[in-house]
Protein backbone atom coordinates (compact mmCIF):
# COMPACT_ATOMS: atom_id res chain seq x y z
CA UNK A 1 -235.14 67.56 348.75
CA UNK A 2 -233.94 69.95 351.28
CA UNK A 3 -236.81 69.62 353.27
CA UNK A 4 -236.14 65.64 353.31
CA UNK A 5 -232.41 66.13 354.29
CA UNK A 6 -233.28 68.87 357.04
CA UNK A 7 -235.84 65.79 358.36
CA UNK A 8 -233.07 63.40 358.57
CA UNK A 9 -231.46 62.20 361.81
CA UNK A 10 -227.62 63.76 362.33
CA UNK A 11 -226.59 59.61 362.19
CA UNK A 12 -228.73 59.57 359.09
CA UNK A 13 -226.96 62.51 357.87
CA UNK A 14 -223.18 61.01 358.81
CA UNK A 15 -223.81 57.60 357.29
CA UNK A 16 -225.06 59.42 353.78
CA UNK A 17 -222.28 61.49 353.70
CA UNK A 18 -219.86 58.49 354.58
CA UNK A 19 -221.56 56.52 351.89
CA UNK A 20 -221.13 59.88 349.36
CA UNK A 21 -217.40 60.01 350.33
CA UNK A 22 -217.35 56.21 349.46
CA UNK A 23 -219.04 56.32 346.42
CA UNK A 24 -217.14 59.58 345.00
CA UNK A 25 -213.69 57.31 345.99
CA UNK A 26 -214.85 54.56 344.03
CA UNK A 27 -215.72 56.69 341.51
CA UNK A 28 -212.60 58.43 341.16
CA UNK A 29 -210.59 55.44 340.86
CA UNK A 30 -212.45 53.63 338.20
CA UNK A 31 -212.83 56.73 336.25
CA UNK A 32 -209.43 58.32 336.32
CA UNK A 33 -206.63 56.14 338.14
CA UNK A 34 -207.33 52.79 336.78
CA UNK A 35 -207.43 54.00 333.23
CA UNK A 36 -204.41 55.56 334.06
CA UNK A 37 -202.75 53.05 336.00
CA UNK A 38 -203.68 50.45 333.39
CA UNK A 39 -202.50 52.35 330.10
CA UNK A 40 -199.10 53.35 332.01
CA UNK A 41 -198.75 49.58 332.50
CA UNK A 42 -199.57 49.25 328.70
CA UNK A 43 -196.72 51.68 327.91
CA UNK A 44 -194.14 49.69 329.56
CA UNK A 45 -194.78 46.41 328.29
CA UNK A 46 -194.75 48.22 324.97
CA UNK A 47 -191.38 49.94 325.48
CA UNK A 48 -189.97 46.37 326.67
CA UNK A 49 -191.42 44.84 323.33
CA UNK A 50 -189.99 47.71 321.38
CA UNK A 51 -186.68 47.18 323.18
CA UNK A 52 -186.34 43.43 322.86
CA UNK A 53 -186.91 44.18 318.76
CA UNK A 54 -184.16 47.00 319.12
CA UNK A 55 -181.78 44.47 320.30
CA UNK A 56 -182.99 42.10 317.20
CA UNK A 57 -182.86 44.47 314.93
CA UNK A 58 -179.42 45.49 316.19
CA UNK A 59 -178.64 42.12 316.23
CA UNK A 60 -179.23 41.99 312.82
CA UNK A 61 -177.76 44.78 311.90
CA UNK A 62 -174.16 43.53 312.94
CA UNK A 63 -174.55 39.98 311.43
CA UNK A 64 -175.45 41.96 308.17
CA UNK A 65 -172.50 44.24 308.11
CA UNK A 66 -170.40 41.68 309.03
CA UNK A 67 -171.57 39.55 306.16
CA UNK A 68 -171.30 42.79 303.69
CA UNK A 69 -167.68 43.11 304.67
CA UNK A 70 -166.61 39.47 304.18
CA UNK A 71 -168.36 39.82 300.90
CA UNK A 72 -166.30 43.19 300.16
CA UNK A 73 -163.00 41.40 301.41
CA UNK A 74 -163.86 38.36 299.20
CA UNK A 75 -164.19 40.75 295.93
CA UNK A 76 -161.71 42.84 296.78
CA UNK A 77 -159.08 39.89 297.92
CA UNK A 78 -159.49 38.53 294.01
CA UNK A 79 -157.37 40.76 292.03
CA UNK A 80 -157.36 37.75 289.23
CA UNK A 81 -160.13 37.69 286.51
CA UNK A 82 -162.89 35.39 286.97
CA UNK A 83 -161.50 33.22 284.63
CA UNK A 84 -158.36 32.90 286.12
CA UNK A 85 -159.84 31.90 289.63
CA UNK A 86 -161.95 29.30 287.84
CA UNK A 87 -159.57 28.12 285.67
CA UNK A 88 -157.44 27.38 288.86
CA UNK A 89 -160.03 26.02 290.85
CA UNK A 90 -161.06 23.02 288.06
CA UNK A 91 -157.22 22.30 287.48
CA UNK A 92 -156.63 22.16 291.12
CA UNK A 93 -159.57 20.15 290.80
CA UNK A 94 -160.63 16.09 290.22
CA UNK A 95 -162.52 17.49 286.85
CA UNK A 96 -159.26 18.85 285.31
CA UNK A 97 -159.30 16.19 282.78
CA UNK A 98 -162.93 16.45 281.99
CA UNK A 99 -163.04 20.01 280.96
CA UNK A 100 -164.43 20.69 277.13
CA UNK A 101 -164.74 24.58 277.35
CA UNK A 102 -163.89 27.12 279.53
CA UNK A 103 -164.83 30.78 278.17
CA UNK A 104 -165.43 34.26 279.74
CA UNK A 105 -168.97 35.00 278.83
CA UNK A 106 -168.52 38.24 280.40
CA UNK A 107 -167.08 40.71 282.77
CA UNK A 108 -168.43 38.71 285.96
CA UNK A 109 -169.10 35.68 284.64
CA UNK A 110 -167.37 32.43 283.31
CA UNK A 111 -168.74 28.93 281.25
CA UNK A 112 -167.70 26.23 281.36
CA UNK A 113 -168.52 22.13 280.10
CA UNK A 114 -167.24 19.39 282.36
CA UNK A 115 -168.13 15.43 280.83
CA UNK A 116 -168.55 12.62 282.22
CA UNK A 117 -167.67 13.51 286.23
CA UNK A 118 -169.25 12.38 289.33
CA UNK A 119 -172.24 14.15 290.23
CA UNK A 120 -172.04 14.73 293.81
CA UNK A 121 -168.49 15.10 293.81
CA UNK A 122 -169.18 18.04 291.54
CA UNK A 123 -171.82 19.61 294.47
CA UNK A 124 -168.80 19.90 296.62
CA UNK A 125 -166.91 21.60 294.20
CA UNK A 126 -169.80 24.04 293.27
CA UNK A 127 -169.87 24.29 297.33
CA UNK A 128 -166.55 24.72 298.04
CA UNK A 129 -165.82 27.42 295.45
CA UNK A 130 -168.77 29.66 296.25
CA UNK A 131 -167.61 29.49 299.46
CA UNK A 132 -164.28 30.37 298.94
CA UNK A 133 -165.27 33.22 296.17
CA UNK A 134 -168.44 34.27 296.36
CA UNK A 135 -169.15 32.73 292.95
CA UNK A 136 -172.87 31.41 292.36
CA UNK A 137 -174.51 29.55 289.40
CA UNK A 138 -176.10 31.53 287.20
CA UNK A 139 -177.62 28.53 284.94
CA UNK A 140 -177.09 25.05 284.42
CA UNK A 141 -177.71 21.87 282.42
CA UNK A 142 -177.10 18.71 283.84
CA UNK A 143 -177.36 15.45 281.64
CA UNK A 144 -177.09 11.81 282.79
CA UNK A 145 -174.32 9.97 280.55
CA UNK A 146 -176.38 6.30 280.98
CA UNK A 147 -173.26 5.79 283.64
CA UNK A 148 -175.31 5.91 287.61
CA UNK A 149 -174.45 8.94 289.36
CA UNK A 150 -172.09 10.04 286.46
CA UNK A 151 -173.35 13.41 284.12
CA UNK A 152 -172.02 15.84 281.69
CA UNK A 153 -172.54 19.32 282.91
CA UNK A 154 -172.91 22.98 281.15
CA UNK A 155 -172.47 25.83 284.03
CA UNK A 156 -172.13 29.44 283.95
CA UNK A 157 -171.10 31.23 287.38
CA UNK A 158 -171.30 34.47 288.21
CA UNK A 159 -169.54 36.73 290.87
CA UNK A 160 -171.78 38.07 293.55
């Protein structure tokens, strides 16, 4: 080999070394900068997809808190019993005159037995006073009177 090289012509010599130099540049960039160039690029796509789920999360976060607090302010604004509330919410109420029971079943929750009422009018009042209290239905029986749209209903609600 050295024998070879020592035979070579000095513009034999330059354009081997030129092409060596080349080579080791190429080299040198697909072994250590593009790997890094390409996993620091990685990185900070990652960080932006970690930040944009920060700012969900975060996001989140508030609408959460804020929805724990009107919940709080809800429990804590109803110093009456749940029968009390309820109790004014069906006399204020279309179904006044259609109440057959209205009991405390216990601490948290009230039942009660509405006949013969509208059906979807009755929705809106389910609506309108979980809204208002925070009170859901824990079970129900609905049964259709023969009259269309008309039912006789058996609820129990519960404070959430």
């Amino acid at each position: 080999m050295k024998d070879w090289w020592l035979n070579l012509a000095l513009r034999e010599k330059q354009m081997i070394l030129a092409g060596s130099f080349v080579v080791m540049v190429f080299l040198l960039y697909e072994i250590i900068w593009s790997p890094l160039v390409n996993a620091n690029n990685h990185l900070r796509d990652r960080i932006q997809q970690s930040q944009h789920t920060l700012r969900s999360m975060q996001n989140a976060d508030q609408l959460i808190q804020h929805l724990l607090k009107e919940s709080q302010e809800k429990r804590n604004g109803t110093t009456q019993s749940i029968l009390g509330v309820m109790q004014t919410e069906i006399n204020h109420s279309q179904f006044a005159s259609h109440v057959t029971a209205l009991t405390q079943a216990e601490n948290d929750s009230v039942q009660f037995n509405l006949r013969k009422i509208d059906f979807d009018q009755f929705l809106i009042f389910l609506t309108a006073v979980w809204k208002k209290h925070g009170f859901v239905v824990s079970q129900i029986t609905v049964m259709p009177t023969g009259t269309p749209g008309e039912v006789s209903v058996n609820v129990l609600m519960k404070n959430t």
